[in-house]
N, C-alpha and C. Protein backbone atom coordinates (compact mmCIF):
# COMPACT_ATOMS: atom_id res chain seq x y z
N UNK A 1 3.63 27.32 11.95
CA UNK A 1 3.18 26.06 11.42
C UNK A 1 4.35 25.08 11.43
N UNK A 2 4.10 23.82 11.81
CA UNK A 2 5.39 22.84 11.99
C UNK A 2 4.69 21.77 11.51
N UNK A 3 5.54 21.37 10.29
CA UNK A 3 5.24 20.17 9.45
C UNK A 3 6.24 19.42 10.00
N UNK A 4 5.02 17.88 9.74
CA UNK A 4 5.77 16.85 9.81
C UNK A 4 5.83 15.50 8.93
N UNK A 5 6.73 14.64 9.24
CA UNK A 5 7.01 14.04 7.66
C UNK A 5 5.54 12.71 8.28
N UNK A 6 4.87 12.80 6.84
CA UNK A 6 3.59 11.61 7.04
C UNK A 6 3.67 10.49 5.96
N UNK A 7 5.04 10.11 5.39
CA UNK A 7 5.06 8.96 4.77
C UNK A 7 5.84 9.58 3.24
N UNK A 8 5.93 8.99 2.77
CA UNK A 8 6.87 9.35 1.33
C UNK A 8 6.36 8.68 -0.38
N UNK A 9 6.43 9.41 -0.94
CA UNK A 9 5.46 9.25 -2.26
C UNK A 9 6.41 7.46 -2.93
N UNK A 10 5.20 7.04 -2.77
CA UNK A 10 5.90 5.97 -3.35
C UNK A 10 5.29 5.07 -4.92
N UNK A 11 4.87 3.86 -5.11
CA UNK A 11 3.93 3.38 -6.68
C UNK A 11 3.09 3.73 -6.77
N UNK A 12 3.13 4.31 -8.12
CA UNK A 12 2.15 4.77 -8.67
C UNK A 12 0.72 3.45 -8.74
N UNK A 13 -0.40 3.81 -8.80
CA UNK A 13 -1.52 2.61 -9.19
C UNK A 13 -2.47 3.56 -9.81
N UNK A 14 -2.61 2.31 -10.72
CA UNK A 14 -3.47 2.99 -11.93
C UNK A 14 -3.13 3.90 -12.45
N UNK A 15 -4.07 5.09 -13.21
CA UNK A 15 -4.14 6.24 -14.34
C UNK A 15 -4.64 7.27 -13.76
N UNK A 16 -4.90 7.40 -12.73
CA UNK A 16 -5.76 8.80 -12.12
C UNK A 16 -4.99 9.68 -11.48
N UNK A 17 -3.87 9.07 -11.06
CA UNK A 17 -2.62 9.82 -10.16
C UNK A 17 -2.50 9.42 -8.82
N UNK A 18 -2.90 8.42 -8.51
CA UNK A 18 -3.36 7.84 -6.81
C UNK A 18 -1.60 7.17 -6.78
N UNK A 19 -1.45 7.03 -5.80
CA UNK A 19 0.01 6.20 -5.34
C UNK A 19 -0.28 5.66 -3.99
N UNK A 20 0.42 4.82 -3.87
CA UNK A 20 0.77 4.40 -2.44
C UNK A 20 2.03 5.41 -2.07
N UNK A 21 1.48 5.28 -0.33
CA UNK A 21 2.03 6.10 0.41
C UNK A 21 3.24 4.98 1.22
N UNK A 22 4.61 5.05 1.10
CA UNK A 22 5.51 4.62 1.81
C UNK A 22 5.91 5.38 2.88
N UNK A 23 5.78 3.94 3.73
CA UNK A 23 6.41 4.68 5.76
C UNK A 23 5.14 5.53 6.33
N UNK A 24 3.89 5.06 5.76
CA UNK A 24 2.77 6.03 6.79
C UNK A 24 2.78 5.77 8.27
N UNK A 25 2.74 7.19 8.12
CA UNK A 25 3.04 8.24 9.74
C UNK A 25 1.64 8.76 10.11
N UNK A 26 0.65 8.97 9.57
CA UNK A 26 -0.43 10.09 9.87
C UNK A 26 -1.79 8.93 8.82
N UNK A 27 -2.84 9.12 9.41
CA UNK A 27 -3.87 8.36 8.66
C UNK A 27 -4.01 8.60 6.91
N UNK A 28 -4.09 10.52 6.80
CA UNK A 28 -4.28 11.08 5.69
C UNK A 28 -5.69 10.80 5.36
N UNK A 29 -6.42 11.50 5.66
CA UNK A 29 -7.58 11.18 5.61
C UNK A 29 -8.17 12.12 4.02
N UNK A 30 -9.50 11.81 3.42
CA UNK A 30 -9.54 12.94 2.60
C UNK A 30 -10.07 14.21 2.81
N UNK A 31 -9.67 15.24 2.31
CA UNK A 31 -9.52 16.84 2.58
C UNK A 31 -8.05 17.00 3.06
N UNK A 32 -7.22 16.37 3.84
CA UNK A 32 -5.78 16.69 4.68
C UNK A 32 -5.28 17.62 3.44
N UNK A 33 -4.92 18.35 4.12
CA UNK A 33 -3.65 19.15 3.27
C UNK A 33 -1.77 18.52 3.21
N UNK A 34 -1.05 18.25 2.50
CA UNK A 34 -0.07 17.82 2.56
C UNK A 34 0.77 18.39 1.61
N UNK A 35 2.08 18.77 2.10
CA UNK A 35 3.54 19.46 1.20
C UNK A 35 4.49 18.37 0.57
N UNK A 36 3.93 18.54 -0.51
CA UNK A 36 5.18 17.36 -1.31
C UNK A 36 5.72 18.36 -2.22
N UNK A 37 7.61 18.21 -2.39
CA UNK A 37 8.14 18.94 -2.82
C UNK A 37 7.85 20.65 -2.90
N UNK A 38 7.67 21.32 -2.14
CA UNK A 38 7.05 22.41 -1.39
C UNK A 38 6.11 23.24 -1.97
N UNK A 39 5.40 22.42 -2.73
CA UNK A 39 3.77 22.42 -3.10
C UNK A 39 2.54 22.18 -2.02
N UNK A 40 1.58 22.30 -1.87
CA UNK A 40 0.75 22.22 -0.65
C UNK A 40 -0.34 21.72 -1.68
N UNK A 41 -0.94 20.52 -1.20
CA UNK A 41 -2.03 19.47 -2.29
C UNK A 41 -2.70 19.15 -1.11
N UNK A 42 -4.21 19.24 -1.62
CA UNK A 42 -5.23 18.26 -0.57
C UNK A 42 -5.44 16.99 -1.16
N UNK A 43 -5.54 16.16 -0.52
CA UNK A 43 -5.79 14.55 -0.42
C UNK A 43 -7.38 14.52 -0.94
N UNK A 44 -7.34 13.95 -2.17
CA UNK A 44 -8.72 14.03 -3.08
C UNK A 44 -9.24 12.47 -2.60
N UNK A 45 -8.55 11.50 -2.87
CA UNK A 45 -9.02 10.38 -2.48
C UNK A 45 -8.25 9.23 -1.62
N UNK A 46 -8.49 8.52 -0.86
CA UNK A 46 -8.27 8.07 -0.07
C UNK A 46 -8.45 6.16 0.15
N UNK A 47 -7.62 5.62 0.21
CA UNK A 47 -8.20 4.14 -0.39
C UNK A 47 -7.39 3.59 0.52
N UNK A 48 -6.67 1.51 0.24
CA UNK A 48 -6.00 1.33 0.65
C UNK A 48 -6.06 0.68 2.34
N UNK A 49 -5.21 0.31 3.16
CA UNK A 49 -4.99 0.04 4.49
C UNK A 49 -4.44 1.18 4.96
N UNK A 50 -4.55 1.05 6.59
CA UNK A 50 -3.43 2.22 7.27
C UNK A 50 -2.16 1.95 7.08
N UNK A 51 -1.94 0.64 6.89
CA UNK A 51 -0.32 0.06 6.72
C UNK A 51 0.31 0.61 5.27
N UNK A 52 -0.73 0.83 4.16
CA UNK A 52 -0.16 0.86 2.89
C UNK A 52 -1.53 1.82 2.53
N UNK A 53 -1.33 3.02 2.90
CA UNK A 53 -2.62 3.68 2.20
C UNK A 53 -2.27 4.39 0.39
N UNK A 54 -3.63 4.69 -0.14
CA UNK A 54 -3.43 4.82 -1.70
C UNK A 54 -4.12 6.03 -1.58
N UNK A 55 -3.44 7.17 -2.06
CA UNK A 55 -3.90 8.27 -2.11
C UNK A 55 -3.80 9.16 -3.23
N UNK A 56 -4.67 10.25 -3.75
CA UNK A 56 -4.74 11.04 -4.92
C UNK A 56 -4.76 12.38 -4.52
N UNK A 57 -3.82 13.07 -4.73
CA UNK A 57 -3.79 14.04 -4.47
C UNK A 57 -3.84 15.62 -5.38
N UNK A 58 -4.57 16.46 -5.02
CA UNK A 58 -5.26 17.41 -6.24
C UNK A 58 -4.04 18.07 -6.99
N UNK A 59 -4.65 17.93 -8.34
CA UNK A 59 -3.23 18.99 -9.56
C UNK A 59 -2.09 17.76 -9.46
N UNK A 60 -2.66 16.44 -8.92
CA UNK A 60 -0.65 15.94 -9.21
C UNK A 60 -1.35 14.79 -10.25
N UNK A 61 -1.45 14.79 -11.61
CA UNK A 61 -1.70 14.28 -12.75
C UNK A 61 -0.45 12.86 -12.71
N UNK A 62 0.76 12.83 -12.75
CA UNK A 62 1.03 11.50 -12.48
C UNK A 62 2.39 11.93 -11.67
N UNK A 63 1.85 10.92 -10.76
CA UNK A 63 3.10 10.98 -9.43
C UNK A 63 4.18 10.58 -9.60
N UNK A 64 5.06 9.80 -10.79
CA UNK A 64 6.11 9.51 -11.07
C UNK A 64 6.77 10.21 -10.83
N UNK A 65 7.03 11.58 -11.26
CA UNK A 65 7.87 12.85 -10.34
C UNK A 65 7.99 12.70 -9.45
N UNK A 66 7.56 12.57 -8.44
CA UNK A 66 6.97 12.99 -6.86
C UNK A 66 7.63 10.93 -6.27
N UNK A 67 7.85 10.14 -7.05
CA UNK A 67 7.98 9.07 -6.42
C UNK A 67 9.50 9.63 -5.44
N UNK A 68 8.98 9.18 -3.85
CA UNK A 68 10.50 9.07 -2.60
C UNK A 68 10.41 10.55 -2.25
N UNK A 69 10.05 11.59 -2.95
CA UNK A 69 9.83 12.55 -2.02
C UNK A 69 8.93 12.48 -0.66
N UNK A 70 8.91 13.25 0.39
CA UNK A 70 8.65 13.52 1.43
C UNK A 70 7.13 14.05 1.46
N UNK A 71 6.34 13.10 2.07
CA UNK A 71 5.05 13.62 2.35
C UNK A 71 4.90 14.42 3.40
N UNK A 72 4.82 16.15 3.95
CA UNK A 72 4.51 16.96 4.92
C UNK A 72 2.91 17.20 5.35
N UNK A 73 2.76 16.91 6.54
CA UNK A 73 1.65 17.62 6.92
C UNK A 73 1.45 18.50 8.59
N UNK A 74 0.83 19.31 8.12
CA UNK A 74 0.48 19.92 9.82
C UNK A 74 0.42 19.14 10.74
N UNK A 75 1.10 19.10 12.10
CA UNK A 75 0.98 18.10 13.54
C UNK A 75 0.19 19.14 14.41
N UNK A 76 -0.94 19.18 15.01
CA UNK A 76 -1.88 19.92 15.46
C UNK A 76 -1.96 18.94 17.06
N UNK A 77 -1.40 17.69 17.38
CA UNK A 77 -1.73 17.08 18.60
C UNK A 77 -0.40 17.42 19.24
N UNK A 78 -0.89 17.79 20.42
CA UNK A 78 -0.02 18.13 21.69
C UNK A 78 0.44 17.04 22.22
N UNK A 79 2.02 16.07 22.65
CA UNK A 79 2.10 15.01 22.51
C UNK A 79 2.79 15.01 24.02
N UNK A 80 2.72 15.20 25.02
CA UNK A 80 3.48 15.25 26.61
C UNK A 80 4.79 14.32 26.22
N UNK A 81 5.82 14.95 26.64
CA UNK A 81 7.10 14.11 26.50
C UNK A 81 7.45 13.77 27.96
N UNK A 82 6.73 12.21 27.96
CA UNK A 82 6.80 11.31 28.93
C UNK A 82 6.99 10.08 28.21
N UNK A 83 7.78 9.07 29.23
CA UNK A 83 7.93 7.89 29.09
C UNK A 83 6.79 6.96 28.35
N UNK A 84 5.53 6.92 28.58
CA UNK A 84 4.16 6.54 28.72
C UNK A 84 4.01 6.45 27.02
N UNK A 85 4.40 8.12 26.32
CA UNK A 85 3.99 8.13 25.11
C UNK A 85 4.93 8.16 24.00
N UNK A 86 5.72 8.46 24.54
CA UNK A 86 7.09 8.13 23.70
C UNK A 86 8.15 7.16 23.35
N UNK A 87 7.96 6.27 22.18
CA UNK A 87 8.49 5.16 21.86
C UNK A 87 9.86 5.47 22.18
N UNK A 88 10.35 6.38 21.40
CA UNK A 88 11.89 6.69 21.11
C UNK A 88 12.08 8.12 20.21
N UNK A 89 13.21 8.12 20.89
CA UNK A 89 13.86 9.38 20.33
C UNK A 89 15.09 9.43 19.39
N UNK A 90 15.41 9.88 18.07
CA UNK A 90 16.41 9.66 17.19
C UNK A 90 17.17 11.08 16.57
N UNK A 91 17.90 11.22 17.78
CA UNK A 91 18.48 13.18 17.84
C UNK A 91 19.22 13.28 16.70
N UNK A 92 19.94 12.19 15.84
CA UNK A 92 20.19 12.42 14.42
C UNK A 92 19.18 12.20 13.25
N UNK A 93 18.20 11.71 13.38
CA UNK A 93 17.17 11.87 12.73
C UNK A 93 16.51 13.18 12.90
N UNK A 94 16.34 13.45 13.76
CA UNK A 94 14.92 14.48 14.45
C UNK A 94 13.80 13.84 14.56
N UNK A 95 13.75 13.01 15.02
CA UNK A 95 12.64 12.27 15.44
C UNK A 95 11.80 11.29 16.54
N UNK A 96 10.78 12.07 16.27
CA UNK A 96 10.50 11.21 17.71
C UNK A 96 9.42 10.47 17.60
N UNK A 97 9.50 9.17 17.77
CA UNK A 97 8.50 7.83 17.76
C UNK A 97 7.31 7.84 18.86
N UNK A 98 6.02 8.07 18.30
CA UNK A 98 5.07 8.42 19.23
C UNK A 98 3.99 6.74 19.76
N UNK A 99 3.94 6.72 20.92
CA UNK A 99 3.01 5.30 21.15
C UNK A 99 1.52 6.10 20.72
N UNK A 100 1.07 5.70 19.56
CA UNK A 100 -0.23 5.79 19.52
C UNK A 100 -1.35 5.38 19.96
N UNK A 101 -0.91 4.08 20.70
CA UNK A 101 -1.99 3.36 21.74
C UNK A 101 -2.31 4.77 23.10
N UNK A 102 -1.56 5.10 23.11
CA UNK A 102 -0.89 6.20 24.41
C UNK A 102 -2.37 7.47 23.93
N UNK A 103 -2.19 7.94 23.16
CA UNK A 103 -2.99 8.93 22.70
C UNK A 103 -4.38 8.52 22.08
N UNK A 104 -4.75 6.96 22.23
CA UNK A 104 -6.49 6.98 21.87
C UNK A 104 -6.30 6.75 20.68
């Protein structure tokens, strides 16, 4: 299994435990499974833009803890490392910038 980073716990909104998601990487749709602080939580609700999505995630009662930690989730798409689909590469990061137009 190879996790990858899908955005980082960021403000809290409201009383239910929902936050915005900082630096989204991955849609997060609801049901996704995701590893914050190396807990494994499914995505209960789902709100928000793709740019700034608001998400609730199960058993996390208030995310203030969890604010700037690392959102993980499973990468299941096969991504060809070609020019075509690959924005950039950041070998001190570990990371690699995917064209999503490229993949549909």
């Amino acid at each position: 299994m190879t996790l990858v980073t899908a955005g980082r716990v960021g403000k809290p909104h409201g009383l239910d435990g929902s936050f915005y998601v900082d630096g989204p990487r991955h849609e997060l749709p609801e049901g996704a499974e995701l590893t914050v602080g190396g807990r494994t939580h499914r995505v209960e609700r789902r709100a928000g833009t793709d740019e700034r999505p608001l998400i609730r995630l199960a058993d996390v009662v208030d995310p203030r803890a969890l604010r700037g930690e690392l959102l993980l989730i499973e990468d299941e798409t096969l991504i060809p490392l070609v020019s075509d689909a690959v924005r950039s590469v950041d070998l001190d990061a570990g990371e690699i910038e995917v064209d999503r137009d490229f993949l549909g």
